[in-house]
C-alpha atoms as a PDB file:
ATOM      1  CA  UNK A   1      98.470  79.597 103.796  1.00  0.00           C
ATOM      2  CA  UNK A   2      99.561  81.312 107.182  1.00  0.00           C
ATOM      3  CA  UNK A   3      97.751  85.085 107.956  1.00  0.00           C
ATOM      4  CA  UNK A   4     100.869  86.672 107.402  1.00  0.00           C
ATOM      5  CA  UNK A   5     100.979  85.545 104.179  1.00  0.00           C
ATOM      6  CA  UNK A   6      97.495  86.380 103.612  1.00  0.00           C
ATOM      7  CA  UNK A   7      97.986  89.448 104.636  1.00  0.00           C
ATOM      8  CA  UNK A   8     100.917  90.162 102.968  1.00  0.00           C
ATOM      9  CA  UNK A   9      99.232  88.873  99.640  1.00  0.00           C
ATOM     10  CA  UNK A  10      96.712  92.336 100.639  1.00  0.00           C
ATOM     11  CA  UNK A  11      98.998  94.298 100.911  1.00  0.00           C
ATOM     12  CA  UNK A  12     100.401  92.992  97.146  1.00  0.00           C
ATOM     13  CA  UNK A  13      96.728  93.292  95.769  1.00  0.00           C
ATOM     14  CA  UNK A  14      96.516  96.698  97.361  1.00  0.00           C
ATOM     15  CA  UNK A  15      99.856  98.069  95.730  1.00  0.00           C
ATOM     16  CA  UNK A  16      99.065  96.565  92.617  1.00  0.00           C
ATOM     17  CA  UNK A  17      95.609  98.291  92.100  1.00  0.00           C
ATOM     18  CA  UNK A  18      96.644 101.749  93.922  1.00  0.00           C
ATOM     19  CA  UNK A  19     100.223 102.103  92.361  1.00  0.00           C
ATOM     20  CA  UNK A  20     102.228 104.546  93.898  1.00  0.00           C
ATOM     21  CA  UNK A  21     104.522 104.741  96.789  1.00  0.00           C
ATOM     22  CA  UNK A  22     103.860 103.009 100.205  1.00  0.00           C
ATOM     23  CA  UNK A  23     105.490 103.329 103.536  1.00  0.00           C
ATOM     24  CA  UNK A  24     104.913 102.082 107.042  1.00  0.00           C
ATOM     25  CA  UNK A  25     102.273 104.757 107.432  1.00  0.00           C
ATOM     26  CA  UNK A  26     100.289 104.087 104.483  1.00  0.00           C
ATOM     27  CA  UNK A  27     100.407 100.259 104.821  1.00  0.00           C
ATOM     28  CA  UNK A  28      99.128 100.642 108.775  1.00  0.00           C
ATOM     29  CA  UNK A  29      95.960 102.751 106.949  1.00  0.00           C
ATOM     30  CA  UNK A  30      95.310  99.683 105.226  1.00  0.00           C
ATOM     31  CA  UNK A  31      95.476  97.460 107.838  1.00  0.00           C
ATOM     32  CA  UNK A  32      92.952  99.296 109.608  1.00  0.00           C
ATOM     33  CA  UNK A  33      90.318  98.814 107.017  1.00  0.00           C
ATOM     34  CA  UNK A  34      91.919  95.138 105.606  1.00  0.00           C
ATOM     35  CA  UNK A  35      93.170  93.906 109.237  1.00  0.00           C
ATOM     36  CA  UNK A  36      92.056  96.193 112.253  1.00  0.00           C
ATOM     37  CA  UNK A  37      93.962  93.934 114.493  1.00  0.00           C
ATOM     38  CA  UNK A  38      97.625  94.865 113.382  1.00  0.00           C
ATOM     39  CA  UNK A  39      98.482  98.281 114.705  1.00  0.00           C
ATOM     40  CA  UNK A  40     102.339  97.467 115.192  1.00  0.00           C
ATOM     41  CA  UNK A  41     104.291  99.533 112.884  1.00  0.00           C
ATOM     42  CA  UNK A  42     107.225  96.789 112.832  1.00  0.00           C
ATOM     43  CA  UNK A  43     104.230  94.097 111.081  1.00  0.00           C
ATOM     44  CA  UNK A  44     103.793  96.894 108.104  1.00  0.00           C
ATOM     45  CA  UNK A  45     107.585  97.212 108.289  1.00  0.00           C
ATOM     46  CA  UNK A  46     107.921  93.647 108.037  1.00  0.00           C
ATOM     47  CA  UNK A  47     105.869  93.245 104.882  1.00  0.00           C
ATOM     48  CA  UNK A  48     106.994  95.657 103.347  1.00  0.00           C
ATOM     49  CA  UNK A  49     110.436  94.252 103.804  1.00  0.00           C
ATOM     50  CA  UNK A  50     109.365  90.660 102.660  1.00  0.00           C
ATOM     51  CA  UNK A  51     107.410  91.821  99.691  1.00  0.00           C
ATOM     52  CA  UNK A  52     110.966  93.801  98.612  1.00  0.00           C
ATOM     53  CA  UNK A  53     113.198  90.763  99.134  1.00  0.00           C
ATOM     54  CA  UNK A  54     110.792  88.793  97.215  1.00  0.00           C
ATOM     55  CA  UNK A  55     111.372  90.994  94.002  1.00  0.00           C
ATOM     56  CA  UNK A  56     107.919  92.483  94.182  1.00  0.00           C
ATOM     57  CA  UNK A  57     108.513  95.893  95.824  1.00  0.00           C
ATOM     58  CA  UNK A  58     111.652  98.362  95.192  1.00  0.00           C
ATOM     59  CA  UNK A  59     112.806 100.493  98.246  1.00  0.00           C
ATOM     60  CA  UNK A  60     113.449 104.335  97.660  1.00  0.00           C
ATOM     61  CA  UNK A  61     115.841 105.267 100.517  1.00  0.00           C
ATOM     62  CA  UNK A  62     115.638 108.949 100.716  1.00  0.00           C
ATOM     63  CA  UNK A  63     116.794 110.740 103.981  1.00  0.00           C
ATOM     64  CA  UNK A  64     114.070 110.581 106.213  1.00  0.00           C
ATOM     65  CA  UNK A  65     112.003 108.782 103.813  1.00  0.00           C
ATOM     66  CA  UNK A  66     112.494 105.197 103.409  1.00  0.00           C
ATOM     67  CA  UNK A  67     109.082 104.221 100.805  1.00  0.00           C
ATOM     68  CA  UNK A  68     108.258 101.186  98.203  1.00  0.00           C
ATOM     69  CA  UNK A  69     107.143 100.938  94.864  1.00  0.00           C
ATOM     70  CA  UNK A  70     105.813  98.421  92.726  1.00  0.00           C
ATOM     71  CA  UNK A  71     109.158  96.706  91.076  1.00  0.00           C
ATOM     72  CA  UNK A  72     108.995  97.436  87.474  1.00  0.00           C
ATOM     73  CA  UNK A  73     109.607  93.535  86.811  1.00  0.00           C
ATOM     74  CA  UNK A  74     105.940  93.328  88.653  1.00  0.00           C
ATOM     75  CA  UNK A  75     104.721  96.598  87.302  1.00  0.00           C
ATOM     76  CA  UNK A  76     104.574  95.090  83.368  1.00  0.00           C
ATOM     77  CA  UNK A  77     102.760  92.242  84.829  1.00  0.00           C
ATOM     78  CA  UNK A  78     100.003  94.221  87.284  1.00  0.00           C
END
């Protein structure tokens, strides 16, 4: 499995037990304690982004505000 996967699969594990919403910021706070050497905001972008267009996240556009939650699809089965 490649380390963006891995990492990626974190990130999963991490919004699974924590619930709740997650943007760039919040995922970059993780990373610091799950991955200290990502500190590009376009990497916690980029997950995010690949966990959504895999079904498992659902994006809350809100001016200013762009955030992810667990899908509820993934939500019944957390």
């Amino acid at each position: 499995m490649s380390a963006h996967r891995d990492r990626q699969n974190r990130l999963l594990d991490a919004i699974r037990t924590h619930g709740g919403t997650w943007n760039t910021s919040s995922v970059l706070d993780l990373y610091k304690l799950t991955d200290p050497g990502v500190v590009c905001r376009h990497t916690a972008r980029r997950d995010l982004d690949v966990l959504h267009r895999t079904g498992h996240l659902t994006v809350i556009n809100e001016p200013n505000n762009r955030h992810y939650e667990l899908s509820v699809r993934h939500r019944a089965a957390a």
